[in-house]
Protein backbone atom coordinates (compact mmCIF):
# COMPACT_ATOMS: atom_id res chain seq x y z
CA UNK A 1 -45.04 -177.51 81.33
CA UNK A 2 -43.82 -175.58 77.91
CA UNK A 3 -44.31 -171.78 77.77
CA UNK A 4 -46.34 -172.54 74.69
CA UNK A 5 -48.60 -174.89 76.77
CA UNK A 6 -48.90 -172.03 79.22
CA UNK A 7 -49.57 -169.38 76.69
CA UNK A 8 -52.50 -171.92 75.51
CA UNK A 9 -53.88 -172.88 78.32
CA UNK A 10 -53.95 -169.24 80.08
CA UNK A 11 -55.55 -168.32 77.06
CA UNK A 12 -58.78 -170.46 78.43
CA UNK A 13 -59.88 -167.90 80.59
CA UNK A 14 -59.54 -164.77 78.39
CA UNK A 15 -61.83 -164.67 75.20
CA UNK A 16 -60.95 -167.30 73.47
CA UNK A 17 -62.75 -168.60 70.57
CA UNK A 18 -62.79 -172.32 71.86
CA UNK A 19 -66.57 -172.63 71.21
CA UNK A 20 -65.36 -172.54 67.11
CA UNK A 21 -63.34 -175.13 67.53
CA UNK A 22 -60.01 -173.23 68.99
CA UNK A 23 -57.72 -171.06 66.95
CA UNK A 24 -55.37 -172.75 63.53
CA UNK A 25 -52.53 -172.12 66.41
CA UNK A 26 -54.28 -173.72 69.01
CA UNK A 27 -54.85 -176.76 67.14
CA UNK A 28 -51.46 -177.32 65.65
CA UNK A 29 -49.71 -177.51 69.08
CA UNK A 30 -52.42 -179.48 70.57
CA UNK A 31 -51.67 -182.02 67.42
CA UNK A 32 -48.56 -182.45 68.82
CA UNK A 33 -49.30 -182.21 72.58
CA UNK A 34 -51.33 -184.81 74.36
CA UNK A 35 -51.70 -182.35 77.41
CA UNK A 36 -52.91 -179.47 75.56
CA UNK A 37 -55.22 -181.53 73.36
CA UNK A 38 -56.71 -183.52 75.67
CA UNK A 39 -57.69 -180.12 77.55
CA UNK A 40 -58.87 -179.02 74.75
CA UNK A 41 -61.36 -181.43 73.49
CA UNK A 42 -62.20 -181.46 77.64
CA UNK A 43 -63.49 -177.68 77.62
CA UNK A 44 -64.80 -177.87 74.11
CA UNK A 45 -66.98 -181.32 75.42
CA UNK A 46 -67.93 -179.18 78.51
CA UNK A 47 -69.06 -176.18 76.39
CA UNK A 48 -71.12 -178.10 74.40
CA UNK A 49 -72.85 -179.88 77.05
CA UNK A 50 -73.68 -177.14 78.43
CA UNK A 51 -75.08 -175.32 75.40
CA UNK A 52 -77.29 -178.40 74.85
CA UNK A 53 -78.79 -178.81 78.17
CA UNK A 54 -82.51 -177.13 78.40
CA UNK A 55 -84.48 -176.10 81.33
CA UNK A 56 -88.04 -177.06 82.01
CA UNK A 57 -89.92 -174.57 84.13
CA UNK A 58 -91.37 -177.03 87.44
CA UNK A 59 -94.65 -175.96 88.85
CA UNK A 60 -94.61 -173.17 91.59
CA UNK A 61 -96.00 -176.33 94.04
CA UNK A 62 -93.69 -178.51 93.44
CA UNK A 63 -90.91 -175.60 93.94
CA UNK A 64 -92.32 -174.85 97.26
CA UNK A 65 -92.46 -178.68 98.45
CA UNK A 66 -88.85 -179.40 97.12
CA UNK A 67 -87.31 -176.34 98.76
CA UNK A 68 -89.45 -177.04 101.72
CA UNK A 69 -87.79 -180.19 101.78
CA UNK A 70 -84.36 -179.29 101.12
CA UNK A 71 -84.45 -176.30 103.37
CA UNK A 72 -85.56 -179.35 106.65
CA UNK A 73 -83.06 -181.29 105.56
CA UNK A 74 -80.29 -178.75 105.78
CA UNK A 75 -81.41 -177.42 108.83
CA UNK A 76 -80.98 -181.34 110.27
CA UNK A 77 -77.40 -181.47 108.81
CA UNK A 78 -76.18 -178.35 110.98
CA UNK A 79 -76.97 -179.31 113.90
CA UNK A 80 -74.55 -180.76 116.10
CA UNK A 81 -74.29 -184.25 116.82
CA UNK A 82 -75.40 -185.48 119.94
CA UNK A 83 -74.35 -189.36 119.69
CA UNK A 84 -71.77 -191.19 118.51
C-alpha cells in the first residue's frame, strides 16, 4: 500500500469530513486509485445508510414477549450438549 493510501485511509478514523463528500485531496487520489476509491464510496454508502434508517418505537408488550423470547432461547444455546 502507498504512504498516500495510508495517510487517506488512517484519516477514516480521525474527523474526517467524509459525510461532505471527502476532502478536494481525498478525491483526486482516489480518481486515480481503485483501492482508495472504492473505500471511499464504501464508507460514504455506509454513512448514508445509516443516516437514512429510522426507528419505530414497538409497544412495551411486544418488547417484553420478544426479549422474553430471545432471553429462552439464549439460555437453550448455552447449555451444553448432551447428544451427539
Amino acid at each position: 500500500m502507498k504512504a498516500q493510501c495510508r495517510k487517506f485511509l488512517g484519516a477514516l478514523g480521525d474527523d474526517w469530513p467524509l459525510a461532505a463528500g471527502g476532502t478536494p485531496e481525498f478525491d483526486l487520489h482516489a480518481g486515480k486509485c481503485s483501492r482508495c476509491r472504492i473505500i471511499r464510496d464504501t464508507v460514504a454508502k455506509t454513512i448514508e445508510l445509516y443516516r437514512s434508517c429510522w426507528y419505530e418505537k414497538v409497544p412495551a408488550e411486544l418488547e417484553l414477549r420478544l426479549m422474553t423470547a430471545l432471553n429462552a432461547r439464549s439460555e437453550e444455546c448455552r447449555k451444553p450438549s448432551t447428544g451427539y
